[in-house]
C-alpha atoms as a PDB file:
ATOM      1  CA  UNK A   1    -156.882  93.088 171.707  1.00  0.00           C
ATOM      2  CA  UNK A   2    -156.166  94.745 168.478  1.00  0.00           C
ATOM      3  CA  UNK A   3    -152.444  94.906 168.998  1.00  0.00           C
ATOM      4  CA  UNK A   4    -152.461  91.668 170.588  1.00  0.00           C
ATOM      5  CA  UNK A   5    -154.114  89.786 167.381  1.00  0.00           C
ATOM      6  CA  UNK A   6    -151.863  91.500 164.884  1.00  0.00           C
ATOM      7  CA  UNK A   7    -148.501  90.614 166.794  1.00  0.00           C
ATOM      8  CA  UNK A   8    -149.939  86.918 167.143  1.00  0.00           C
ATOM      9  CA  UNK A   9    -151.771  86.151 164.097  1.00  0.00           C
ATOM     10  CA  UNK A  10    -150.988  89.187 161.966  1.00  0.00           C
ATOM     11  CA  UNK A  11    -154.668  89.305 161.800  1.00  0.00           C
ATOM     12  CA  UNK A  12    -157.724  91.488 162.028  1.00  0.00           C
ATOM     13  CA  UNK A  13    -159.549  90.925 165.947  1.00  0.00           C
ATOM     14  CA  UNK A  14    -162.944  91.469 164.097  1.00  0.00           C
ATOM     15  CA  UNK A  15    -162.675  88.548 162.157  1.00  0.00           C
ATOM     16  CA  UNK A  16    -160.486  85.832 164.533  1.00  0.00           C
ATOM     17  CA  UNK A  17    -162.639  83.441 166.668  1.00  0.00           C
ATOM     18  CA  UNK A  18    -161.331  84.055 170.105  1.00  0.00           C
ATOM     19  CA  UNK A  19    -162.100  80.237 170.633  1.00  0.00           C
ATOM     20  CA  UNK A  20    -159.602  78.855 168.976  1.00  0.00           C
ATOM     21  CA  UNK A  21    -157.004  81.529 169.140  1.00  0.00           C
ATOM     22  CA  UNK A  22    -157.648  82.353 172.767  1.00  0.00           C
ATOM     23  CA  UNK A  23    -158.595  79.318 174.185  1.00  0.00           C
ATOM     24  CA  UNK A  24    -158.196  80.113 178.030  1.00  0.00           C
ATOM     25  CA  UNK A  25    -160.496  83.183 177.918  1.00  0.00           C
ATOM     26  CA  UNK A  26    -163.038  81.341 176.201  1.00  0.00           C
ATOM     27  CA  UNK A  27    -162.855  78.647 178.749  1.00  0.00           C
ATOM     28  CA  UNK A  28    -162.555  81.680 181.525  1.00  0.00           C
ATOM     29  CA  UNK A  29    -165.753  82.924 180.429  1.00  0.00           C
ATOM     30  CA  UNK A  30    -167.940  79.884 179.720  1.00  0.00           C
ATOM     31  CA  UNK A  31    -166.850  78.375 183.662  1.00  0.00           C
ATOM     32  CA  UNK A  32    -167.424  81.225 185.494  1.00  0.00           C
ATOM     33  CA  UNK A  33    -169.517  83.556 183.196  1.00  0.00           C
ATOM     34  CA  UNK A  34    -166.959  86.433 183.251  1.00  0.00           C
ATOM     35  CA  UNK A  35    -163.843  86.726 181.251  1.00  0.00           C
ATOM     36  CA  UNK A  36    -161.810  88.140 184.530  1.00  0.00           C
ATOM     37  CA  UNK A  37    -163.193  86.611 187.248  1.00  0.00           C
ATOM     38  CA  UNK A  38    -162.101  83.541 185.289  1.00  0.00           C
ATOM     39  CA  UNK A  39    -158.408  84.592 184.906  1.00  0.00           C
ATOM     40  CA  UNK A  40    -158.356  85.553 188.780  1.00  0.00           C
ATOM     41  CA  UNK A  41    -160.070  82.592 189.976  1.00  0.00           C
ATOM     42  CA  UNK A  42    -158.228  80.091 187.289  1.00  0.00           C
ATOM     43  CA  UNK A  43    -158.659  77.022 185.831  1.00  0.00           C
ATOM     44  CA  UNK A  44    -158.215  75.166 188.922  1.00  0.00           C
ATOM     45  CA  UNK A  45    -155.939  72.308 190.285  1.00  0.00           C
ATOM     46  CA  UNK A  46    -154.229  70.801 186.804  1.00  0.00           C
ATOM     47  CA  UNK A  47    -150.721  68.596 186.690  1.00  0.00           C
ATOM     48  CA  UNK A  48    -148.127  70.915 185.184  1.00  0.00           C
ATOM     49  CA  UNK A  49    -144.928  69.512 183.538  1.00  0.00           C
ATOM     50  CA  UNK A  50    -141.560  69.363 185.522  1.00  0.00           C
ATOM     51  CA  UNK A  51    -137.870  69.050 184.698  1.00  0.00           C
ATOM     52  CA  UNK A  52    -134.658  70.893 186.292  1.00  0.00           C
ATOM     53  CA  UNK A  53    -135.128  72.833 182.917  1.00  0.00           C
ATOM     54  CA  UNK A  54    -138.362  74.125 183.971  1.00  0.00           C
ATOM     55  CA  UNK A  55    -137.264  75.135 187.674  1.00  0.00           C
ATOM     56  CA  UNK A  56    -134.736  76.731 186.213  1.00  0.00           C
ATOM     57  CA  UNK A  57    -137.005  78.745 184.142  1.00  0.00           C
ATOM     58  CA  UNK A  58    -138.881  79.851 186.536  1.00  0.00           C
ATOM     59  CA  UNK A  59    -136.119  80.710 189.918  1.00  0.00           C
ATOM     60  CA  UNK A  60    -135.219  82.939 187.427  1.00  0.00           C
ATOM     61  CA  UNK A  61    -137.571  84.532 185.542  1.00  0.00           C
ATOM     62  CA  UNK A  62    -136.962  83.695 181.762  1.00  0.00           C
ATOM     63  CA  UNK A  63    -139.180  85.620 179.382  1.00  0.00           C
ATOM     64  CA  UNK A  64    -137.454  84.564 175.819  1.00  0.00           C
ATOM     65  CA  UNK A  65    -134.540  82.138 175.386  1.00  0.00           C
ATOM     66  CA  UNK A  66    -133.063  80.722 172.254  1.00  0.00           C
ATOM     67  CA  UNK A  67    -130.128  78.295 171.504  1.00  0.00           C
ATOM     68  CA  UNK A  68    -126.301  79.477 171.116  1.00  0.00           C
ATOM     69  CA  UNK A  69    -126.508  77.966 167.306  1.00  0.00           C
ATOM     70  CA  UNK A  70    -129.892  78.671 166.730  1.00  0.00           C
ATOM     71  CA  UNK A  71    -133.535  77.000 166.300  1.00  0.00           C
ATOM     72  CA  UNK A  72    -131.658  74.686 163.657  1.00  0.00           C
ATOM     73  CA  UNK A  73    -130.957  73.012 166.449  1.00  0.00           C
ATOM     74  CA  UNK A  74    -133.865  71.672 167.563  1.00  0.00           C
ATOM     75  CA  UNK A  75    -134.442  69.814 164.053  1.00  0.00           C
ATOM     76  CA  UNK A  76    -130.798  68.616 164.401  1.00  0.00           C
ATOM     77  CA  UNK A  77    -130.827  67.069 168.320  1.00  0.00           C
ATOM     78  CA  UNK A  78    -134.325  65.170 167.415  1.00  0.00           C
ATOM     79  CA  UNK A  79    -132.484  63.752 163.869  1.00  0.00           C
ATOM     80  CA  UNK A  80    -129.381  62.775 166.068  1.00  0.00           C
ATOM     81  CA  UNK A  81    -131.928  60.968 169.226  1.00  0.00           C
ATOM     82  CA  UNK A  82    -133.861  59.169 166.731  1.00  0.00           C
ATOM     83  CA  UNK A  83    -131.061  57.548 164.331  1.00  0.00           C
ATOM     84  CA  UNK A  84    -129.171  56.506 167.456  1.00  0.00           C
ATOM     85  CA  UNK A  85    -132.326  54.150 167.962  1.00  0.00           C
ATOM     86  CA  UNK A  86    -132.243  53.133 164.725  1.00  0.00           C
ATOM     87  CA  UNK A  87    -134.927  55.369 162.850  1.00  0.00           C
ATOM     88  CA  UNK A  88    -134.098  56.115 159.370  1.00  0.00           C
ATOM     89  CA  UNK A  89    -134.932  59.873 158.057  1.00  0.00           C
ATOM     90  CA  UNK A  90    -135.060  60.367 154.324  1.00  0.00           C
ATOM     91  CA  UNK A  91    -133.636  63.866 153.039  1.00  0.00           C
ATOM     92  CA  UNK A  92    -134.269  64.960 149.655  1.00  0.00           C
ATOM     93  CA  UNK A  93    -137.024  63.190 148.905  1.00  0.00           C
ATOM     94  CA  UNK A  94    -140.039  65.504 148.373  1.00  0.00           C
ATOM     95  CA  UNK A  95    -143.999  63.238 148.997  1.00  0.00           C
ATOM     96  CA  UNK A  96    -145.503  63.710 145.888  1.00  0.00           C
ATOM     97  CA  UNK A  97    -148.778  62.124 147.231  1.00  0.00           C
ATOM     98  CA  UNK A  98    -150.642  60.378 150.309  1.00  0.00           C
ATOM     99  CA  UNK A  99    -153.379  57.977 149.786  1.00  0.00           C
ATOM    100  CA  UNK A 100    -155.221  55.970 152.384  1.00  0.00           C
ATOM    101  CA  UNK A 101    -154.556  52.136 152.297  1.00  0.00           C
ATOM    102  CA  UNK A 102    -156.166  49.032 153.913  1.00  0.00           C
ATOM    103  CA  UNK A 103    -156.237  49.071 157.321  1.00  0.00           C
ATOM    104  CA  UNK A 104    -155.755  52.405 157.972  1.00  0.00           C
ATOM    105  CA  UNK A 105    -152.081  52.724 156.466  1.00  0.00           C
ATOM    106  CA  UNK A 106    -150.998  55.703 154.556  1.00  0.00           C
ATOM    107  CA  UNK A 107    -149.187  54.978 151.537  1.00  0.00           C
ATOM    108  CA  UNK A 108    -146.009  57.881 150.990  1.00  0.00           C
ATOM    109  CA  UNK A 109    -145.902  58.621 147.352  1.00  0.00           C
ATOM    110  CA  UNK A 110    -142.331  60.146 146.598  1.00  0.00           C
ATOM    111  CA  UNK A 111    -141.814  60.176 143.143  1.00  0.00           C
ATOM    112  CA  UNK A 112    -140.006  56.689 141.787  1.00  0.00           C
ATOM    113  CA  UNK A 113    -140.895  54.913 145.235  1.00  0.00           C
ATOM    114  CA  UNK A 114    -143.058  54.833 147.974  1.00  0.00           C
ATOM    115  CA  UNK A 115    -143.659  53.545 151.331  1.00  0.00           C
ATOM    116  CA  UNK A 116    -146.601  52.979 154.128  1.00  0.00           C
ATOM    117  CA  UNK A 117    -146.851  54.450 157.657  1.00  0.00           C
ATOM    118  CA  UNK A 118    -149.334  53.778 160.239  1.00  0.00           C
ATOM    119  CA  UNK A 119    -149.254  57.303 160.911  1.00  0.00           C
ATOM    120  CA  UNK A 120    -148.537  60.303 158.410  1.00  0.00           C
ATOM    121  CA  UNK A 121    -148.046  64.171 160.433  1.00  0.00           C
ATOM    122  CA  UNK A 122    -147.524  66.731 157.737  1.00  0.00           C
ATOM    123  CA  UNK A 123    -145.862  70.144 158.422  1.00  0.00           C
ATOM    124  CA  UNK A 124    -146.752  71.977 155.518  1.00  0.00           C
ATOM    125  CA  UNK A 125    -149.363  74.513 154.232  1.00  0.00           C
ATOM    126  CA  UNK A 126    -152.513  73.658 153.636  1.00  0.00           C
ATOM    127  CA  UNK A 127    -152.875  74.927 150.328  1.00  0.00           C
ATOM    128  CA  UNK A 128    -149.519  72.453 149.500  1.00  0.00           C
ATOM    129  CA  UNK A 129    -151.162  69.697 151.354  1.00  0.00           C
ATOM    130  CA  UNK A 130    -154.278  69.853 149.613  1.00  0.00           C
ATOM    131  CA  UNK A 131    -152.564  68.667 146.280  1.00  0.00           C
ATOM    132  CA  UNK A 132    -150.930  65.864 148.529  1.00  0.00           C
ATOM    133  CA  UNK A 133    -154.183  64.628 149.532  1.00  0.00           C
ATOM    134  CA  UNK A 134    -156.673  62.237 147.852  1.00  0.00           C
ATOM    135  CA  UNK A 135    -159.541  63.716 146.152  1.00  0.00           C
ATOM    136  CA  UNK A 136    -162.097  62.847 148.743  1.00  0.00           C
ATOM    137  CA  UNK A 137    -160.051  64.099 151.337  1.00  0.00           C
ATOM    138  CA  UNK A 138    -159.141  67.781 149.587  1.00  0.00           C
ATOM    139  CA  UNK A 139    -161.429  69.631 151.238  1.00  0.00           C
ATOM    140  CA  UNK A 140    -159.715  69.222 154.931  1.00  0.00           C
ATOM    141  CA  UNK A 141    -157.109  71.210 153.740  1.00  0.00           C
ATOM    142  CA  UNK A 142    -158.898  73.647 151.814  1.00  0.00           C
ATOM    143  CA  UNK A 143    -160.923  74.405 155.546  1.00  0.00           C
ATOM    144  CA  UNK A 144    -157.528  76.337 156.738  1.00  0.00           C
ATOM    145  CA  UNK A 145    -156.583  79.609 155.382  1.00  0.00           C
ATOM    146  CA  UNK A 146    -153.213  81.538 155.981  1.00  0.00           C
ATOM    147  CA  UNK A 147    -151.724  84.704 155.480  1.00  0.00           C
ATOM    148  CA  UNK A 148    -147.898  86.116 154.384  1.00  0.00           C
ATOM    149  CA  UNK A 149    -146.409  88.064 156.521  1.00  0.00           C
ATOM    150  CA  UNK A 150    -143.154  90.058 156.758  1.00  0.00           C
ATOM    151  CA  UNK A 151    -139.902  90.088 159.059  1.00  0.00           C
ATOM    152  CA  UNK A 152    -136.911  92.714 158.468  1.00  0.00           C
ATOM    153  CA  UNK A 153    -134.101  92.760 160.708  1.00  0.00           C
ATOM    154  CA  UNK A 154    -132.056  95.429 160.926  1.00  0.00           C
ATOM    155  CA  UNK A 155    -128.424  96.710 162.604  1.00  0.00           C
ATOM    156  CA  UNK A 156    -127.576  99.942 164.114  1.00  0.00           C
ATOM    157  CA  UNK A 157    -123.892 100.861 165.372  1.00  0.00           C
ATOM    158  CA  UNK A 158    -123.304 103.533 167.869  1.00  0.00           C
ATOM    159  CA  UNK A 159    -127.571 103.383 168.238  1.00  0.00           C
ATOM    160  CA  UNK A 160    -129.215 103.204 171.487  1.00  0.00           C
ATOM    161  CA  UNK A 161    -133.115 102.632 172.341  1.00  0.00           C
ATOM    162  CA  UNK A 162    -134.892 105.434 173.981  1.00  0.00           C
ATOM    163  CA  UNK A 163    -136.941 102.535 176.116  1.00  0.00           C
ATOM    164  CA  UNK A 164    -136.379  99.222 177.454  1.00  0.00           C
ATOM    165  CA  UNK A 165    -138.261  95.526 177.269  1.00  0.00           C
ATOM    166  CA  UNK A 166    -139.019  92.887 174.749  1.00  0.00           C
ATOM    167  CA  UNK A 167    -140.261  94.845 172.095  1.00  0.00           C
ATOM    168  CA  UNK A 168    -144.191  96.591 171.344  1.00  0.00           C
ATOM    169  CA  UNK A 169    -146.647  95.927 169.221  1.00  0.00           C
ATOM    170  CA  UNK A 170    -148.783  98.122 167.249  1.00  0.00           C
ATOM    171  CA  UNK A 171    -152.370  98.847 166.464  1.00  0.00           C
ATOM    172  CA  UNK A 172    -153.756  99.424 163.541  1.00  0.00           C
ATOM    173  CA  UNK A 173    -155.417 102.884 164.246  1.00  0.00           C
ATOM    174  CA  UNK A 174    -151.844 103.761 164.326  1.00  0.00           C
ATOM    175  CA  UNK A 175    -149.876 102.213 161.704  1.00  0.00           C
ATOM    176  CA  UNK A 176    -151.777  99.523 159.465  1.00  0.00           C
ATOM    177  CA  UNK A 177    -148.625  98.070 158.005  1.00  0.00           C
ATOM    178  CA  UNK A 178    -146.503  97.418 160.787  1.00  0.00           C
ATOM    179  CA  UNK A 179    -147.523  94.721 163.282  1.00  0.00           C
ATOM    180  CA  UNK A 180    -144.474  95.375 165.703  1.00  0.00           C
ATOM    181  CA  UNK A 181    -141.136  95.860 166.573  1.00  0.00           C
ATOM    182  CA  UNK A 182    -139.108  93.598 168.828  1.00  0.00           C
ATOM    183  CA  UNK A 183    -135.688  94.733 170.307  1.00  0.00           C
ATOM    184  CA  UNK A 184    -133.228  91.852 170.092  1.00  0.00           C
ATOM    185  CA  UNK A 185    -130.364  93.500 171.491  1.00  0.00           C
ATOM    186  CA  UNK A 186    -132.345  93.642 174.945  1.00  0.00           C
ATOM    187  CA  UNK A 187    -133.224  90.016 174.755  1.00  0.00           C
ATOM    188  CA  UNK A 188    -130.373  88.554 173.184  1.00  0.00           C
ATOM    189  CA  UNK A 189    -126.967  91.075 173.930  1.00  0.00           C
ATOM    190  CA  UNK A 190    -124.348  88.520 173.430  1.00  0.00           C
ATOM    191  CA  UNK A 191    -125.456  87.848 169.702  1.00  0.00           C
ATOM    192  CA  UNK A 192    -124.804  91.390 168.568  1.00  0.00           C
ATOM    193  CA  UNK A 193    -121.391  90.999 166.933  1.00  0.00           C
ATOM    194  CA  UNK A 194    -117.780  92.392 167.333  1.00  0.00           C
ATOM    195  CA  UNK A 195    -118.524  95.331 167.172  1.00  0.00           C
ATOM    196  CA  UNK A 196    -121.549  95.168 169.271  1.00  0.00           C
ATOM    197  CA  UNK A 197    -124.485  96.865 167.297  1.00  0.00           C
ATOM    198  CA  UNK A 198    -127.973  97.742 168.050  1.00  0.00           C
ATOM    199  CA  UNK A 199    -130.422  94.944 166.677  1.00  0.00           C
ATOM    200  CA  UNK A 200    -133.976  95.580 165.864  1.00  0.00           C
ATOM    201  CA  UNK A 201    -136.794  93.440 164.268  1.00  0.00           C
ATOM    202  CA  UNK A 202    -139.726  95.314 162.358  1.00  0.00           C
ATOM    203  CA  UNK A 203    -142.718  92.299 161.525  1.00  0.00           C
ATOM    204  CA  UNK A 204    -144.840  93.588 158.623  1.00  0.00           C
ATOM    205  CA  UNK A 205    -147.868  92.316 157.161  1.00  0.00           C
ATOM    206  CA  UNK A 206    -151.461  92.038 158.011  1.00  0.00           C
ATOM    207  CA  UNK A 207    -154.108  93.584 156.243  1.00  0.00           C
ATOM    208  CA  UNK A 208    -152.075  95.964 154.410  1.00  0.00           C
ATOM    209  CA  UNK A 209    -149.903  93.059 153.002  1.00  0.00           C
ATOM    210  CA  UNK A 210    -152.847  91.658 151.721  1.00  0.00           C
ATOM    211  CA  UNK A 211    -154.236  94.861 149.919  1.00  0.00           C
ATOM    212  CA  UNK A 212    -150.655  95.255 148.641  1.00  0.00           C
ATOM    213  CA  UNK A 213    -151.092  91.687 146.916  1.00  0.00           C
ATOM    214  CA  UNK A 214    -154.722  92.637 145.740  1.00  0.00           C
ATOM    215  CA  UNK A 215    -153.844  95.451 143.891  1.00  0.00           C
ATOM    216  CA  UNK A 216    -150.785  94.043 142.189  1.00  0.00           C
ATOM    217  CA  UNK A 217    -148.241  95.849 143.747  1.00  0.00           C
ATOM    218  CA  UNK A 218    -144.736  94.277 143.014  1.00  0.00           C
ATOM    219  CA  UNK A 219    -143.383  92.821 147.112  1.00  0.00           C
ATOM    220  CA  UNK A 220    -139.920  94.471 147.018  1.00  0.00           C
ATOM    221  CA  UNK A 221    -137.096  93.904 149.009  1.00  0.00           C
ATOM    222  CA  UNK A 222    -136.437  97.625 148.197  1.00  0.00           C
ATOM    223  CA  UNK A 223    -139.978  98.062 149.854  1.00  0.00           C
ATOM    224  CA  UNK A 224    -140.325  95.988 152.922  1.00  0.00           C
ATOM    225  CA  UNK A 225    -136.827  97.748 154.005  1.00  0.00           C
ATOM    226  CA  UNK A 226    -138.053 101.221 153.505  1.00  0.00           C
ATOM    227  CA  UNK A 227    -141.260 100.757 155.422  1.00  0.00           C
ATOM    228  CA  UNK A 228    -138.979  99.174 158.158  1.00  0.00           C
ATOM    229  CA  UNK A 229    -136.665 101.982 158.351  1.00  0.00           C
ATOM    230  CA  UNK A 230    -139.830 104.723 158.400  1.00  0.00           C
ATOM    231  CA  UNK A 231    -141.318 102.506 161.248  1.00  0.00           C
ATOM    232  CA  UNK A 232    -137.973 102.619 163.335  1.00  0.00           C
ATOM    233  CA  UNK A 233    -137.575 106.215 162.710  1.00  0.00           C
ATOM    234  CA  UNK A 234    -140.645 106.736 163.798  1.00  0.00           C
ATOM    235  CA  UNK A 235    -141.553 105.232 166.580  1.00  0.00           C
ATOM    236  CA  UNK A 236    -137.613 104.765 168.209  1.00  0.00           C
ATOM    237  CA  UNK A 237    -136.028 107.719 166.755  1.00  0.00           C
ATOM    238  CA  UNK A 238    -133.509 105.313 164.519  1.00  0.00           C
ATOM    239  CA  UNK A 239    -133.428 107.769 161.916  1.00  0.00           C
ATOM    240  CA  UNK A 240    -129.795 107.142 160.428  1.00  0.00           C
ATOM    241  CA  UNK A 241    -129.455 104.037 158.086  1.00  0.00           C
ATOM    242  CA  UNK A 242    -128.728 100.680 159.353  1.00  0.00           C
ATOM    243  CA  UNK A 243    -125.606  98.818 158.858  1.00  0.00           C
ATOM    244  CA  UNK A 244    -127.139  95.499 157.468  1.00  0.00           C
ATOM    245  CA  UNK A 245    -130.464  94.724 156.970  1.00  0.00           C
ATOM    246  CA  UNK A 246    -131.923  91.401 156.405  1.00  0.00           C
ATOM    247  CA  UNK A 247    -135.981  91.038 154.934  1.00  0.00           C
ATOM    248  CA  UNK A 248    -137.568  87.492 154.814  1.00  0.00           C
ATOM    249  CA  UNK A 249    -141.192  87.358 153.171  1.00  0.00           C
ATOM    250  CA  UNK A 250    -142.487  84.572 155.065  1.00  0.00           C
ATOM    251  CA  UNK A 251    -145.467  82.888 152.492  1.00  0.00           C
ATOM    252  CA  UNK A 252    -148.798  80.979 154.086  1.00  0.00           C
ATOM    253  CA  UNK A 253    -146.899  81.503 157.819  1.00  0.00           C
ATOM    254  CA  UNK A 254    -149.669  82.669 160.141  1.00  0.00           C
ATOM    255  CA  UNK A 255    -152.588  80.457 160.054  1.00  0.00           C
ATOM    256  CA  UNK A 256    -155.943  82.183 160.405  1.00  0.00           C
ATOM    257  CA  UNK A 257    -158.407  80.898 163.015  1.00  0.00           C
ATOM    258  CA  UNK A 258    -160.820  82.914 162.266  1.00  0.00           C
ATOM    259  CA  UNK A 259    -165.195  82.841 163.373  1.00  0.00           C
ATOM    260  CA  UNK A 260    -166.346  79.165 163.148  1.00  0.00           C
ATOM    261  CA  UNK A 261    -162.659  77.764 163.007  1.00  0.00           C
ATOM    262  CA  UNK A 262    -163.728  75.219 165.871  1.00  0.00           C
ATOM    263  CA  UNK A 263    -166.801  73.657 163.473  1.00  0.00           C
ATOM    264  CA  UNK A 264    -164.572  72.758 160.714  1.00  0.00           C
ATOM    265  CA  UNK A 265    -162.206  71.121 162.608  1.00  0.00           C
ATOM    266  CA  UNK A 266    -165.023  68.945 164.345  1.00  0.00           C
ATOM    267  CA  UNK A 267    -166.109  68.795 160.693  1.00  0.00           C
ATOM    268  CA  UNK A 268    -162.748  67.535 159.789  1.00  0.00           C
ATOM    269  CA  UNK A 269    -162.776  64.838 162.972  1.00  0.00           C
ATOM    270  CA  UNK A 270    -166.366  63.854 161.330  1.00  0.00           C
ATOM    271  CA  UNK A 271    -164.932  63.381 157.782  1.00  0.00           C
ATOM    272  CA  UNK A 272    -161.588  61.011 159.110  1.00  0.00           C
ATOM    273  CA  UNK A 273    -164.009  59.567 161.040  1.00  0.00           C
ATOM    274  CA  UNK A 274    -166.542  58.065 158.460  1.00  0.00           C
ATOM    275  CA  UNK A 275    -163.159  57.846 156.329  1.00  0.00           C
ATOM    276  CA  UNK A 276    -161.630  55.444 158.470  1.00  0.00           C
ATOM    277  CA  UNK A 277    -158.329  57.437 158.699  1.00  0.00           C
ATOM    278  CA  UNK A 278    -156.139  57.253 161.068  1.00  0.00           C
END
């Protein structure tokens, strides 16, 4: 569970509420009073979703996909279906506040103008959303914590792996700064380039991240890619230098479900509740 927890949540599986963050064992365990005769027996008899998509998913076995011009698609097919029915999306325009109006309305402050919505979803961090929020409502954001975390991906020409699969994750007994390594050239071989080259990427972070950050140390670049290259070196035998390397430090990322996580969200329900929010 260990492993499992860091490559998830980047997070320690002493302190995660297994709850919220595993939802189906919990439910496993508190229908049939045993965590594996739960998952053998199942959940039961429940409507699952269907599409030719899905069918096609599972005649033949897909354990990743992605799309030929990336995730940025996603964003860019929902933009394209909803202006074609007439929806208009503002770009540019950053909410500089959110206030509850009469009749459950939000009102969208964004800097020289504004506008109300009958509904408001916000994708953002909590600790930017509580200086969205109204006063009274502040402390719903405050109630969710989240951690940084670390991806460097890395090239290899002429490299091969000495095993096979998706990737592995690692515990912390082992290696406290390195929460995994996943081998994209296994998942993914027709995104390699011209010249094809071995892809790797190392996800950092966790614990050791966040004693990095208490004691001041400056997050390098320089850094993140060294402990990357160690970890490869180590653990796949990638001990010459990679051809490109890419590192991303990924800010308030992973959010953090930890012990109680379920009571402050019924707290939260409780708070819109007496509110009147929508």
């Amino acid at each position: 569970m260990d492993s499992l927890c860091r490559g998830v949540f980047a997070g320690n599986s002493r302190e995660l509420s297994i709850r919220s963050c595993f939802p189906s064992l919990f439910q496993a365990e508190q229908t049939h009073r045993s965590v594996l005769l739960g998952l053998l027996l199942g959940p039961g008899r429940t409507p699952q979703p269907d599409s030719a998509l899905i069918r096609q998913a599972l005649a033949e076995r897909w354990s990743q996909w992605s799309l030929r011009g990336g995730l940025e698609m996603l964003p860019q097919a929902l933009e394209t279906h909803l202006t074609s029915r007439g929806v208009t999306v503002l770009r540019g325009q950053p909410v500089c506040g959110l206030s509850i109006q009469a009749e459950e309305r939000w009102k969208v402050s964004l800097g020289d103008s504004s506008l109300e919505a009958d509904h408001a979803i916000r994708a953002i961090p909590a600790s930017v959303l509580s200086k969205l929020l109204p006063a009274e409502a502040a402390p719903l954001a405050r109630a969710l914590s989240a951690i940084a975390a670390v991806s460097v991906n890395m090239q290899y020409q002429g490299a091969h792996l000495p095993v096979q699969g998706l990737g592995h994750l690692v515990p912390s007994s082992e290696d406290p700064g390195v929460l995994g390594i996943v081998y994209d050239s296994v998942a993914f071989p027709e995104q390699d380039g011209s010249p094809p080259g071995l892809r790797v990427t190392v996800m950092l972070g966790g614990s050791w991240l966040q004693t990095l950050e208490a004691s001041g140390c400056v997050l390098s670049q320089e850094l993140f890619q060294q402990r990357a290259q160690e970890a490869v070196a180590t653990q796949l035998a990638l001990k010459e230098l990679p051809s490109h390397c890419l590192v991303h430090l990924h800010k308030n990322c992973i959010p953090q479900y930890t012990l109680g996580h379920w009571q402050k969200l019924e707290s939260a329900r409780q708070f819109l509740a007496a509110q009147g929010c929508p």
